[in-house]
N, C-alpha and C. Protein backbone atom coordinates (compact mmCIF):
# COMPACT_ATOMS: atom_id res chain seq x y z
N UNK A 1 -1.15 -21.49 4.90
CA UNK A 1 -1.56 -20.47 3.94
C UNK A 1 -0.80 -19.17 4.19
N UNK A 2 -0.52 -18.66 3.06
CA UNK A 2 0.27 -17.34 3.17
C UNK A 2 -0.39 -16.40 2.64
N UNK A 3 0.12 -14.75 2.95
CA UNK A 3 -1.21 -13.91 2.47
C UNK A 3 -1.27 -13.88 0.98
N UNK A 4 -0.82 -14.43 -0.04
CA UNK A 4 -0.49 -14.79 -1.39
C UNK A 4 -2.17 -15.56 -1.98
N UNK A 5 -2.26 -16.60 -1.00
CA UNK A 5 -3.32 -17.02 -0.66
C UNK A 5 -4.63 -16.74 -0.99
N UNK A 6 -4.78 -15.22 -0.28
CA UNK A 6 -5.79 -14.85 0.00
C UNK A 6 -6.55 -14.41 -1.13
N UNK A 7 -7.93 -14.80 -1.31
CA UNK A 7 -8.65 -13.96 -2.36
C UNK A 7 -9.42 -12.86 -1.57
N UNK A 8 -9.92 -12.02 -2.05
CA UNK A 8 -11.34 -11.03 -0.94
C UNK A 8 -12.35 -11.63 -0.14
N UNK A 9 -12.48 -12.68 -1.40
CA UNK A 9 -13.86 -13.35 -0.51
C UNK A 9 -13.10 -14.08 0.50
N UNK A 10 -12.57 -14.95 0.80
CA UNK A 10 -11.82 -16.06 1.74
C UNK A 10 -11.16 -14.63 3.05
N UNK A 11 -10.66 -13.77 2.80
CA UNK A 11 -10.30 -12.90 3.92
C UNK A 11 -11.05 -12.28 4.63
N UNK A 12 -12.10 -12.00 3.72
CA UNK A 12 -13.40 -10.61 4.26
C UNK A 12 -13.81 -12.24 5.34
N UNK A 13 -14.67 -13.59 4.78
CA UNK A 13 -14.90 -14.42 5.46
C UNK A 13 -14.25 -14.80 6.57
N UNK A 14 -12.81 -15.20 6.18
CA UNK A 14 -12.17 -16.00 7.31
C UNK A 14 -12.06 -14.96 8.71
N UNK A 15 -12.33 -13.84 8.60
CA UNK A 15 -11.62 -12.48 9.28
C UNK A 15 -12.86 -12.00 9.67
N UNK A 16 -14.61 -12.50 9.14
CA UNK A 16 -15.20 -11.71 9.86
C UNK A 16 -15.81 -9.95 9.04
N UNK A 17 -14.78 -9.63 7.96
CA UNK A 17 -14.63 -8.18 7.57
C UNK A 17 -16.18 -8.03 6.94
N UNK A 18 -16.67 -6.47 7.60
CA UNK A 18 -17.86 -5.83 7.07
C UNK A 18 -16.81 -4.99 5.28
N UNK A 19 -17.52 -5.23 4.34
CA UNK A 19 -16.98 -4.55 3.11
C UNK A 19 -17.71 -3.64 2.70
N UNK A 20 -17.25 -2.30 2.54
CA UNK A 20 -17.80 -1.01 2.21
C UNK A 20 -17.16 -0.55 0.85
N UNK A 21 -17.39 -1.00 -0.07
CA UNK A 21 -17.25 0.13 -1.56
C UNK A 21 -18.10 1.71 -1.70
N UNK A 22 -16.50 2.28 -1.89
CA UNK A 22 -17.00 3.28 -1.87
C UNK A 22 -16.65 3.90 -3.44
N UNK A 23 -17.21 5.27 -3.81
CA UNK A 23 -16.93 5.30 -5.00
C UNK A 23 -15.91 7.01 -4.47
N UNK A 24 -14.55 6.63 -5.03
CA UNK A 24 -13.94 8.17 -4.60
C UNK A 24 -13.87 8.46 -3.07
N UNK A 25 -13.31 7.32 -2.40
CA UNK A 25 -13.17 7.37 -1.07
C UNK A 25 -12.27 8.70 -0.57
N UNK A 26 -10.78 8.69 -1.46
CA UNK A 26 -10.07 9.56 -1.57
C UNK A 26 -9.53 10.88 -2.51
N UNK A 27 -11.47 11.11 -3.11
CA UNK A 27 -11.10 12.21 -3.79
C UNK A 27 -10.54 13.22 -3.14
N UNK A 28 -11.19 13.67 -1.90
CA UNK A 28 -10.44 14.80 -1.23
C UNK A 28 -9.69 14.96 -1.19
N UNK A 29 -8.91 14.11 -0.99
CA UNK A 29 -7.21 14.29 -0.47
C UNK A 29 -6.35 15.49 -1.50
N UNK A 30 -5.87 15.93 -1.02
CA UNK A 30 -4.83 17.37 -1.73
C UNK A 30 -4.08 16.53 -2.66
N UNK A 31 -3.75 17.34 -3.75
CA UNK A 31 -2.57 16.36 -4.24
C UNK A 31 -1.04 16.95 -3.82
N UNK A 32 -0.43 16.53 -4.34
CA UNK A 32 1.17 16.70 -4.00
C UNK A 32 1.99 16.99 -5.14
N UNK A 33 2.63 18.17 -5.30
CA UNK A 33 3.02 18.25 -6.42
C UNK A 33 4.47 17.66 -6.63
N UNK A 34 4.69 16.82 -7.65
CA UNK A 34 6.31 15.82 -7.32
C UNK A 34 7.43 17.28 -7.29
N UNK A 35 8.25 16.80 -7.45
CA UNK A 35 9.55 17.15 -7.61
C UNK A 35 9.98 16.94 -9.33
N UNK A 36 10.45 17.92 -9.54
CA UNK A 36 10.77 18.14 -10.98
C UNK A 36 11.46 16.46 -11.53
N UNK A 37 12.35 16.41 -10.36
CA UNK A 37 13.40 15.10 -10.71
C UNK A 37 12.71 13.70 -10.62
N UNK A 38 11.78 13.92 -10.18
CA UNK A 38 10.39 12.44 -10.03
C UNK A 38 10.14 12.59 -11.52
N UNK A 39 9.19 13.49 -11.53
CA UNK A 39 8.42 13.57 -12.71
C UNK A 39 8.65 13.13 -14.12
N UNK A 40 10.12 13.70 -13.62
CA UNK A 40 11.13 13.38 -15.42
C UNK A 40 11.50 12.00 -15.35
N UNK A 41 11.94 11.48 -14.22
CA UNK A 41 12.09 9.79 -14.20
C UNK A 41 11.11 9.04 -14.55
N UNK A 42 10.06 9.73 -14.14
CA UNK A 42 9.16 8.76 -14.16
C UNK A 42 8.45 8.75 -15.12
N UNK A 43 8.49 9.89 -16.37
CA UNK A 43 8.65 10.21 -18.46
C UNK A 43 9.78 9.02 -18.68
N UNK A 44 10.49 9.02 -18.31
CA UNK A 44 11.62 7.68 -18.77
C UNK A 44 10.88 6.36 -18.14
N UNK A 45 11.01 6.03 -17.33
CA UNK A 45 10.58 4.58 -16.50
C UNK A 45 9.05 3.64 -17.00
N UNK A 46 8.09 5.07 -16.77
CA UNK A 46 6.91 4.28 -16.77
C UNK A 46 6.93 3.37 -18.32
N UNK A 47 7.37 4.33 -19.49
CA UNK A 47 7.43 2.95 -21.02
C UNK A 47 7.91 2.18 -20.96
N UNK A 48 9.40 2.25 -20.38
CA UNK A 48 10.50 1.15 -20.10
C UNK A 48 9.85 0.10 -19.41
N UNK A 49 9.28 0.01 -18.36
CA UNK A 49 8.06 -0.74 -16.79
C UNK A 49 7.00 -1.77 -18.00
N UNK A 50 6.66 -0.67 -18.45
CA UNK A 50 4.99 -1.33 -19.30
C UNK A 50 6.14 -2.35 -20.33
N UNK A 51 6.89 -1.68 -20.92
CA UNK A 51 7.47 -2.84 -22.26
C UNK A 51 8.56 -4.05 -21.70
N UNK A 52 8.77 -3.31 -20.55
CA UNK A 52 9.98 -5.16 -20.24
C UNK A 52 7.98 -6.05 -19.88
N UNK A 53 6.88 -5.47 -19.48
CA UNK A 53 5.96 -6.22 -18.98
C UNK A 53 6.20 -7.45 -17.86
N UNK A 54 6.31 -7.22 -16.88
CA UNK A 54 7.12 -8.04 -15.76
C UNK A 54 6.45 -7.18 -14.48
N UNK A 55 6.39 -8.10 -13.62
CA UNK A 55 5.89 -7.24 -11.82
C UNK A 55 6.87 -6.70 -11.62
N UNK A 56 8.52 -7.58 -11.85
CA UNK A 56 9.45 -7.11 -11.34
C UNK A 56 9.71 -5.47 -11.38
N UNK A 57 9.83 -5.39 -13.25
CA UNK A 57 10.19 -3.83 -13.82
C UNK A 57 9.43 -2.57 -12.71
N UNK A 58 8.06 -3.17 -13.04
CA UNK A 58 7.45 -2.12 -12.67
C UNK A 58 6.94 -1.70 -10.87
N UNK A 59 7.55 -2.79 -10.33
CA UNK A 59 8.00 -2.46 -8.75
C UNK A 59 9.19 -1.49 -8.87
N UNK A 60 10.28 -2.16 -9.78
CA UNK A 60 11.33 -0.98 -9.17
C UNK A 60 11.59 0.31 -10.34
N UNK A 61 10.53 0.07 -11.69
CA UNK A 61 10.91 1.56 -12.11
C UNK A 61 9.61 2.65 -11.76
N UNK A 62 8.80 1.89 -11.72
CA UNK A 62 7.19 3.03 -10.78
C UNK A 62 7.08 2.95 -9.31
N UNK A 63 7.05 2.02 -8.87
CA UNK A 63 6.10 1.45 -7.57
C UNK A 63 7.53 2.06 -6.61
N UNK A 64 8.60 1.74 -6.54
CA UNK A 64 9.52 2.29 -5.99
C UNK A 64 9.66 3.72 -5.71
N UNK A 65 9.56 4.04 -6.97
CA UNK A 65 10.37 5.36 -7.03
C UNK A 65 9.40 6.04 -6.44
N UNK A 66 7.56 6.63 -6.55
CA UNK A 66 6.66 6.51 -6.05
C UNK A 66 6.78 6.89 -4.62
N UNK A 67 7.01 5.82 -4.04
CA UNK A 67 7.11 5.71 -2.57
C UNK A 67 8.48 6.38 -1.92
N UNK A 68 9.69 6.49 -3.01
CA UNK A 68 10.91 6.89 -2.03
C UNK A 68 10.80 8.05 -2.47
N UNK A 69 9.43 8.83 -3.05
CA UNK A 69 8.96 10.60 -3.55
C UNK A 69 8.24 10.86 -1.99
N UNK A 70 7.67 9.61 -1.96
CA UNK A 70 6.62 9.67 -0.55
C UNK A 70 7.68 10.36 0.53
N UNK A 71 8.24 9.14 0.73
CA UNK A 71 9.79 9.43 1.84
C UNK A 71 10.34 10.61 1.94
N UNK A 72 10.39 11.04 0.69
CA UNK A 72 11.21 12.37 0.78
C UNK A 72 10.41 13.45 1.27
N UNK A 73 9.21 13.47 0.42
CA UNK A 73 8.48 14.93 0.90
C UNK A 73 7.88 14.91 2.55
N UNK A 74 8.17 13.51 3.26
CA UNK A 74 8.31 13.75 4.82
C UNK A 74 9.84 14.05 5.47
N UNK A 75 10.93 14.13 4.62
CA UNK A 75 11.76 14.07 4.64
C UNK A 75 12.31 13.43 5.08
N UNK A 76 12.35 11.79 5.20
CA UNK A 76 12.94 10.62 5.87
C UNK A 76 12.23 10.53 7.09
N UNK A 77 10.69 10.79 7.42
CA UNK A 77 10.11 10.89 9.22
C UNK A 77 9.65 9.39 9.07
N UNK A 78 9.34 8.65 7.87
CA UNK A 78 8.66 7.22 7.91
C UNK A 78 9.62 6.57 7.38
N UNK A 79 9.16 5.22 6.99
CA UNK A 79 10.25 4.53 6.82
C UNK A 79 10.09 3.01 5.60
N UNK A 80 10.39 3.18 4.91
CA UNK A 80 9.92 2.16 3.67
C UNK A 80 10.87 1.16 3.65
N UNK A 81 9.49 -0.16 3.65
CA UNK A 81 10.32 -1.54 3.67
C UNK A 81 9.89 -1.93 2.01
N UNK A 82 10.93 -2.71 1.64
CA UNK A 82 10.78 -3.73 0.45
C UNK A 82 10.82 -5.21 -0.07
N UNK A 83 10.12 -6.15 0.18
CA UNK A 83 10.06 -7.45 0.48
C UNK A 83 10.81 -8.04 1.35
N UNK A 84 9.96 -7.56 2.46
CA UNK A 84 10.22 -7.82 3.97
C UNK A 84 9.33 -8.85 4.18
N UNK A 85 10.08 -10.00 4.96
CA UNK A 85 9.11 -10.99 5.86
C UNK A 85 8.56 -10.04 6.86
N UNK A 86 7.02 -10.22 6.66
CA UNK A 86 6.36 -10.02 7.53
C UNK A 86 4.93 -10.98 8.05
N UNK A 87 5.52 -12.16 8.78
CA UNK A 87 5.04 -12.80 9.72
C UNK A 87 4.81 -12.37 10.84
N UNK A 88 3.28 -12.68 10.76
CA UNK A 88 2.86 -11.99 12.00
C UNK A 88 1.87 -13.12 13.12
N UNK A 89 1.22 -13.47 12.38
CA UNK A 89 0.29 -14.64 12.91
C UNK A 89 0.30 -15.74 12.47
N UNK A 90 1.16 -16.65 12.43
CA UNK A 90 1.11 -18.16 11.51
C UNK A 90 -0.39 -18.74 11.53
N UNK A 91 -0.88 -18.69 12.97
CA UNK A 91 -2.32 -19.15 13.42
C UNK A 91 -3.61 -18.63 12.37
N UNK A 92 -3.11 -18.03 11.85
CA UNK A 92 -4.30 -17.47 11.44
C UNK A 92 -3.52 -17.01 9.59
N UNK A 93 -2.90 -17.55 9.64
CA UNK A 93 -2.17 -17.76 7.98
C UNK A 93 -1.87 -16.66 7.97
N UNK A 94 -1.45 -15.75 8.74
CA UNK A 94 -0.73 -14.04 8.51
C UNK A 94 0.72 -13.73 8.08
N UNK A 95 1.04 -14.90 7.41
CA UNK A 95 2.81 -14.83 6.85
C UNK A 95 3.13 -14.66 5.67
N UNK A 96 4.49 -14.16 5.40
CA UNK A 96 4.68 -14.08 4.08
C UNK A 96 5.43 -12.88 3.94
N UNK A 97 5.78 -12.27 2.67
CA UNK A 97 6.52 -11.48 2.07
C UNK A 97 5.53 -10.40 1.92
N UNK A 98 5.60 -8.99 2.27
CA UNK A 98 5.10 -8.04 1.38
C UNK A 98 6.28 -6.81 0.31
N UNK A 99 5.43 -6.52 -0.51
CA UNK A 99 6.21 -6.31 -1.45
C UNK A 99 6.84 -4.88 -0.96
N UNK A 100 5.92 -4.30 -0.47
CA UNK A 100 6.18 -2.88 0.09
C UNK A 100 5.35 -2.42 1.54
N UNK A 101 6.08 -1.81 2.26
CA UNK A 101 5.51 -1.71 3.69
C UNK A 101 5.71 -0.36 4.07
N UNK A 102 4.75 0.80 4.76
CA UNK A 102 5.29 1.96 5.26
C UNK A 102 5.20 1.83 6.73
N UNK A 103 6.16 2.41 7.42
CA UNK A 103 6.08 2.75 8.91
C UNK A 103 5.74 4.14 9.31
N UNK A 104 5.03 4.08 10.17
CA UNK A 104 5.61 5.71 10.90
C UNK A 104 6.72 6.32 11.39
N UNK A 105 7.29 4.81 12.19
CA UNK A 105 8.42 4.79 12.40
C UNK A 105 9.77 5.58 11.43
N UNK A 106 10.70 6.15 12.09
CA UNK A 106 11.84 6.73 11.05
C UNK A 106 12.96 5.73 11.31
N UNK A 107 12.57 4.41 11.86
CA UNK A 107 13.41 2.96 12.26
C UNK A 107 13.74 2.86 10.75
N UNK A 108 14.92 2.66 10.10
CA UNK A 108 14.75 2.08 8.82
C UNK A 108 15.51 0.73 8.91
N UNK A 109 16.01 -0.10 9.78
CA UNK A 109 16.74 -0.94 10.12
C UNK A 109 16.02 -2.48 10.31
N UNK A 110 15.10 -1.77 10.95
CA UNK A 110 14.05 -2.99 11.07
C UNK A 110 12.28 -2.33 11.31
N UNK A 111 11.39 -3.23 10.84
CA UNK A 111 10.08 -2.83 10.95
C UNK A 111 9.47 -2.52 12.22
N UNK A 112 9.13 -1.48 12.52
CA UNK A 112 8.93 -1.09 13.95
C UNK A 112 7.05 -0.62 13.52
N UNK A 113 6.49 -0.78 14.44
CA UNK A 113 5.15 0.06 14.73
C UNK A 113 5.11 1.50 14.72
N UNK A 114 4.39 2.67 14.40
CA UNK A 114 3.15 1.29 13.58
C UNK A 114 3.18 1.43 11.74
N UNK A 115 2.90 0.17 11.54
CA UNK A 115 2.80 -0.16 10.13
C UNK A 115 1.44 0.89 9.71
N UNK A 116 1.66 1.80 8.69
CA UNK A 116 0.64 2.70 7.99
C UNK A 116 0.06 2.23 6.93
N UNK A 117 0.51 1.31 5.68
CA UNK A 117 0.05 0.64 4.88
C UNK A 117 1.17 -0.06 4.50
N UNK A 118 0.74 -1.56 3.30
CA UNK A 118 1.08 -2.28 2.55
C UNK A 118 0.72 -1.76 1.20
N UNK A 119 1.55 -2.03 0.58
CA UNK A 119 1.49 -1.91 -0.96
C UNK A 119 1.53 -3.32 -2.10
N UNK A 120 0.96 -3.54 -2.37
CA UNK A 120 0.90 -4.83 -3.12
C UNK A 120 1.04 -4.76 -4.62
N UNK A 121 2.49 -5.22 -5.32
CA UNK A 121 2.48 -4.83 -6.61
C UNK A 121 1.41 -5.81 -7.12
N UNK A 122 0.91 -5.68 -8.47
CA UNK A 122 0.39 -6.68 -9.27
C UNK A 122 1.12 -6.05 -10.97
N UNK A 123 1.37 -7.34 -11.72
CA UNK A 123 1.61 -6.90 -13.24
C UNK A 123 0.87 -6.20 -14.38
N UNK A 124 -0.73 -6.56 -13.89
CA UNK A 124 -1.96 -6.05 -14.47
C UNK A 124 -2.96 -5.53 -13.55
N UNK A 125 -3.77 -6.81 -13.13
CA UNK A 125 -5.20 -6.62 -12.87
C UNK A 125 -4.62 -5.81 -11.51
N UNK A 126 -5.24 -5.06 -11.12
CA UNK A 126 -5.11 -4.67 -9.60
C UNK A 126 -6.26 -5.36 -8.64
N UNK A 127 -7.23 -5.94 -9.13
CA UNK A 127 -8.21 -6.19 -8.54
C UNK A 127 -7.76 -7.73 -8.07
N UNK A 128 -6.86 -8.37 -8.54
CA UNK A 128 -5.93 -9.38 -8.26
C UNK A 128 -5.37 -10.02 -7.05
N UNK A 129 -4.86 -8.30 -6.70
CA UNK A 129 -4.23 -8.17 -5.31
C UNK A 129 -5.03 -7.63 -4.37
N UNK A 130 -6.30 -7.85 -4.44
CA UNK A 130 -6.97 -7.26 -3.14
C UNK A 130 -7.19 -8.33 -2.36
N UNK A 131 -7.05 -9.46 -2.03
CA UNK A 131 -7.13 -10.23 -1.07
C UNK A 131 -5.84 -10.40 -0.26
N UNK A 132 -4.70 -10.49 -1.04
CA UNK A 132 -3.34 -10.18 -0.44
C UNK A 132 -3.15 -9.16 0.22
N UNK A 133 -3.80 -8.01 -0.47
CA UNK A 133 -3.06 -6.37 0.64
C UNK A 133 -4.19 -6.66 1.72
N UNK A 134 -5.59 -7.25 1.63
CA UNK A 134 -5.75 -7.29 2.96
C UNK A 134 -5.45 -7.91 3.81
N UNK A 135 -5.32 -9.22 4.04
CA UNK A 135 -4.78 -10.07 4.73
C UNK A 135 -2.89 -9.25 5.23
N UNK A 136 -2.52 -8.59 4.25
CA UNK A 136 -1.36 -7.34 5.02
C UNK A 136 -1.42 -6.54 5.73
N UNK A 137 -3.08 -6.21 5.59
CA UNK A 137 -3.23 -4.99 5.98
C UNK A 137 -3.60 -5.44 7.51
N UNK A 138 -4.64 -6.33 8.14
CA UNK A 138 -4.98 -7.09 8.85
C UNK A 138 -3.85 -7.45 9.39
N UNK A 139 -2.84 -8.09 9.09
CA UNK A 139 -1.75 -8.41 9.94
C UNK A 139 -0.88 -7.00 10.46
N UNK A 140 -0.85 -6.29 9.81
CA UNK A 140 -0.43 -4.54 10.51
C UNK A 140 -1.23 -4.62 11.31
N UNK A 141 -2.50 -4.61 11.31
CA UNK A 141 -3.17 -3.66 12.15
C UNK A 141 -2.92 -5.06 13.80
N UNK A 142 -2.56 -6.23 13.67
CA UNK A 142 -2.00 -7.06 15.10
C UNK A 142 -1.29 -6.38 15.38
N UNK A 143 -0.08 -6.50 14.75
CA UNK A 143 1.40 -6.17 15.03
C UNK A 143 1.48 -4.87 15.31
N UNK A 144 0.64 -3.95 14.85
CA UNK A 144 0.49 -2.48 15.63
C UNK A 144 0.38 -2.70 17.25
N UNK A 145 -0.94 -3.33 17.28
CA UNK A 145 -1.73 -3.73 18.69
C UNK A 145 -0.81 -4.41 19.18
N UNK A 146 -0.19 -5.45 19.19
CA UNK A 146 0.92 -5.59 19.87
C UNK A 146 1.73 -5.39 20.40
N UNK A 147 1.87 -4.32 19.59
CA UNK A 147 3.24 -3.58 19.90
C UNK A 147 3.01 -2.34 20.65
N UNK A 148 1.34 -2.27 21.06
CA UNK A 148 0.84 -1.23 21.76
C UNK A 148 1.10 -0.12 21.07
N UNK A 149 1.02 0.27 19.95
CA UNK A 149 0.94 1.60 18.73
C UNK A 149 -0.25 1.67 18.02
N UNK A 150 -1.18 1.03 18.77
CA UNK A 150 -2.54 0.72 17.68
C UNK A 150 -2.87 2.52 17.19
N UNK A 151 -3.24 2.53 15.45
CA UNK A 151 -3.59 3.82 14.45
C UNK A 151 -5.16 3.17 14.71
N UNK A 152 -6.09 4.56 14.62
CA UNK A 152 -7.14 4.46 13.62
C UNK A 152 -7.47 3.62 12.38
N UNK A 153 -6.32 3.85 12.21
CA UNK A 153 -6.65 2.53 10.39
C UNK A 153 -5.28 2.35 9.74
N UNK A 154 -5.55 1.27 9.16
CA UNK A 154 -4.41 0.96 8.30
C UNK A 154 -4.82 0.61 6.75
N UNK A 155 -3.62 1.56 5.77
CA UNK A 155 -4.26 1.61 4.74
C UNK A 155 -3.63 0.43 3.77
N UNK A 156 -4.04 0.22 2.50
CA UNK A 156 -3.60 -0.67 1.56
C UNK A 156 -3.84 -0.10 0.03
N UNK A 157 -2.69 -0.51 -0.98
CA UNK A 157 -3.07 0.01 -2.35
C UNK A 157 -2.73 -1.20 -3.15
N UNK A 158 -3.41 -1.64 -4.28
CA UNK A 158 -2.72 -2.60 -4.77
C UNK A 158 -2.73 -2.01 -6.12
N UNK A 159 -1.66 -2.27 -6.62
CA UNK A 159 -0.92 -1.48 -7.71
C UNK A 159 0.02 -2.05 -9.05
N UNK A 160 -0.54 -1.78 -10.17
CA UNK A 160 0.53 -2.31 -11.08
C UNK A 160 1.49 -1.53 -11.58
N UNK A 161 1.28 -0.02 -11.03
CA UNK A 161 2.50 0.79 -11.40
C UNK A 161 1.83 1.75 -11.82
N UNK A 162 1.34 1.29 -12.75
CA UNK A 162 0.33 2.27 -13.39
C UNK A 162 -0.73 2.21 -13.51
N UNK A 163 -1.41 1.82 -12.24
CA UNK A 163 -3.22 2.06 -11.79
C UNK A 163 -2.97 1.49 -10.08
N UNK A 164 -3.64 2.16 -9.65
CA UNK A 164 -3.62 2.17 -7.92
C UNK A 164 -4.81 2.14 -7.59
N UNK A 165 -5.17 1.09 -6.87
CA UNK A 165 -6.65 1.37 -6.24
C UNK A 165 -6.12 1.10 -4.62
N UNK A 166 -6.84 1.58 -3.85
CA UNK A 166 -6.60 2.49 -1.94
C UNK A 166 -7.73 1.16 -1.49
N UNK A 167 -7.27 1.43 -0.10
CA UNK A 167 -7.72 0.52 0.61
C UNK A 167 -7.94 0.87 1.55
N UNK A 168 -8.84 1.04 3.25
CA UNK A 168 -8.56 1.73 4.14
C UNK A 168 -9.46 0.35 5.05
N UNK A 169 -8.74 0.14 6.22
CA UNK A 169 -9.20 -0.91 7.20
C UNK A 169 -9.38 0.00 8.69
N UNK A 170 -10.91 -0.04 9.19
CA UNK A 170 -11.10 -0.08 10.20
C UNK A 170 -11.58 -0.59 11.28
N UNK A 171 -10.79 -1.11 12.12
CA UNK A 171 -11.35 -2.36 13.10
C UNK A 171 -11.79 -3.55 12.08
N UNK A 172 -12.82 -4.24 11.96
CA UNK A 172 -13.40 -4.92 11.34
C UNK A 172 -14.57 -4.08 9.80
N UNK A 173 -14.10 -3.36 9.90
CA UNK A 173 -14.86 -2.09 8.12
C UNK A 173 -13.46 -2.75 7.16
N UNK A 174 -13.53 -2.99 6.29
CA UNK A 174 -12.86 -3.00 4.94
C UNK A 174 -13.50 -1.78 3.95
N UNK A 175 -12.88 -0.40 3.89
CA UNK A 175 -13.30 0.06 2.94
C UNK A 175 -12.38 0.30 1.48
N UNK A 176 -12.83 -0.46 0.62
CA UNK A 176 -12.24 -0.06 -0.99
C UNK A 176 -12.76 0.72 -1.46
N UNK A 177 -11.95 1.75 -2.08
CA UNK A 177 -12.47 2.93 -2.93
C UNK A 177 -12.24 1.99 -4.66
N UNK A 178 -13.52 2.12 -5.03
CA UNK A 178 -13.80 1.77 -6.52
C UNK A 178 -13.07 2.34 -7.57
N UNK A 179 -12.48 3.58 -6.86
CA UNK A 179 -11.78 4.90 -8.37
C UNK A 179 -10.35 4.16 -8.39
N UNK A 180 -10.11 3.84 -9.56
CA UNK A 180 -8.51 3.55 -9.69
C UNK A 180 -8.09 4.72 -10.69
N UNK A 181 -6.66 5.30 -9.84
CA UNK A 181 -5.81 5.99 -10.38
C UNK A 181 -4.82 5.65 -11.14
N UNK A 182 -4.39 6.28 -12.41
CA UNK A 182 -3.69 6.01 -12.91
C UNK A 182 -2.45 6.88 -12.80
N UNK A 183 -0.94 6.52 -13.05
CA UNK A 183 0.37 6.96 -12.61
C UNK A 183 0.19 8.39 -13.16
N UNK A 184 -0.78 8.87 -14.19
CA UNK A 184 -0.68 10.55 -14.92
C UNK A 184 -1.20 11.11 -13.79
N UNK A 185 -1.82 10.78 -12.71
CA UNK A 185 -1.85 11.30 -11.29
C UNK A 185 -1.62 10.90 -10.54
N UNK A 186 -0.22 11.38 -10.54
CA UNK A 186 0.86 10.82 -10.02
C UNK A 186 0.97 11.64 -8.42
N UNK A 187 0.38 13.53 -8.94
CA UNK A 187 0.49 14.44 -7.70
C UNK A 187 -1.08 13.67 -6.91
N UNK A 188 -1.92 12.99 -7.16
CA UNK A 188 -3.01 12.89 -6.42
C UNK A 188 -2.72 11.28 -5.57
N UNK A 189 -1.77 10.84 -6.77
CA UNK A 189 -1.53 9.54 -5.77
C UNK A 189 -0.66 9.82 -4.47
N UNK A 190 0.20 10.83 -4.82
CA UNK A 190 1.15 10.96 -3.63
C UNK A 190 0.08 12.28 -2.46
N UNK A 191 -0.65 12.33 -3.03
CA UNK A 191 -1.79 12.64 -1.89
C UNK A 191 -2.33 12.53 -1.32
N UNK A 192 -2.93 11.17 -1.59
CA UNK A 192 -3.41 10.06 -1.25
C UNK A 192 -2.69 9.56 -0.05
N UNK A 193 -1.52 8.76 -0.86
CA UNK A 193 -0.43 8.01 0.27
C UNK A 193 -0.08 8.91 1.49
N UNK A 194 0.31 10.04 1.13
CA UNK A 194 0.12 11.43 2.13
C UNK A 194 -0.71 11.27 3.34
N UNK A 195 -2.06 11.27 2.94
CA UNK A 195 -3.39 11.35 3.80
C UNK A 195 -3.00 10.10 4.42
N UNK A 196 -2.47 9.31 3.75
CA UNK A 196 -2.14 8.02 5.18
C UNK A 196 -1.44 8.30 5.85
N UNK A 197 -0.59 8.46 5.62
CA UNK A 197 0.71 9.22 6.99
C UNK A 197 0.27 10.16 7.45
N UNK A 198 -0.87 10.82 7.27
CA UNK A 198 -1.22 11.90 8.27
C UNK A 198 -2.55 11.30 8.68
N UNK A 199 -3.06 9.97 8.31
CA UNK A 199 -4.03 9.76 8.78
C UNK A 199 -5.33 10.99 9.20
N UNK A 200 -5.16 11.48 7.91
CA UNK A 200 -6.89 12.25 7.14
C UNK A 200 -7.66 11.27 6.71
N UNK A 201 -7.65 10.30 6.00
CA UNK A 201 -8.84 9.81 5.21
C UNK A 201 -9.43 9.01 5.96
């Protein structure tokens, strides 16, 4: 089994996970205001994304760009992977491709500890991909411990480009925030993702 696999129920089970819905887990978080040159790409991209209708489009004209806004406003301190094997536990079905990966690490060469979140595109439903980003998220949080870099938490979003719902794993807590964002907050999503790399939320 690969984390592709996974539904919520079969991961929260196989794994043990306590599940906490929350409603507005990450309202707090500050937002981030883009960069003029995001903003306007992303007036071009997001119609183009929705009308080819494809996972592909809208990984690399939203979900991408998104995250290399993330990158920048740390100014290259983390480090973004893009369908990277990340096998971690065969034993326990922890293999597979994720679509998007952040480090703390400023390694951009190879995936180094510690993993801060997974990103999981989906074409529509986002609620789709919540058994996949956890079972990602769960395999970060080994491969952290392994690697002796264990975080507080490791986060997860699963995303069609244009709606994001957050994820936050602690120890054995699964907490999903119920609020899905849509890409017109765009400064609250990158606030969000923010609060993970600074590990606030």
């Amino acid at each position: 089994m690969a984390y592709s696999n996974f539904t919520l129920e079969s991961v929260r089970t196989a794994f043990e996970l306590e599940t906490i819905e929350s409603i507005a887990l990450f309202a707090d978080m500050e937002p981030i205001t883009p960069s003029s040159h995001f903003t306007t790409q992303l007036r071009k991209k997001v119609p183009l994304a929705v009308a080819i209708g494809t996972e592909k489009a809208r990984s690399e004209f939203i979900i991408a760009d998104v995250l290399f806004e993330l990158r920048e406003h740390f100014d290259g301190r983390i480090s973004l992977f893009s369908g990277v094997d990340f096998s971690v536990d065969a034993e326990n079905d922890l293999t597979g491709v994720c679509d998007f990966l952040i480090s703390l690490s400023p390694e951009q060469f190879f995936v180094e500890a510690p993993v801060i979140a997974l990103v999981e595109a989906k074409n529509a439903d986002v609620t789709l991909g919540l058994g996949q980003c956890v079972a990602e998220m769960l395999a970060a949080q080994r491969f952290n411990a392994e690697r002796g870099n264990s975080i507080p938490y490791v986060y997860g979003t699963t995303t069609s480009g244009t709606d994001w719902l957050f994820l936050k794993l602690e120890g054995q807590r699964l907490h999903i925030d119920m609020a899905v964002y849509t890409i017109t907050q765009c400064d609250k999503i990158l606030g969000i993702l923010s609060s993970m790399v600074q590990q606030k939320a």
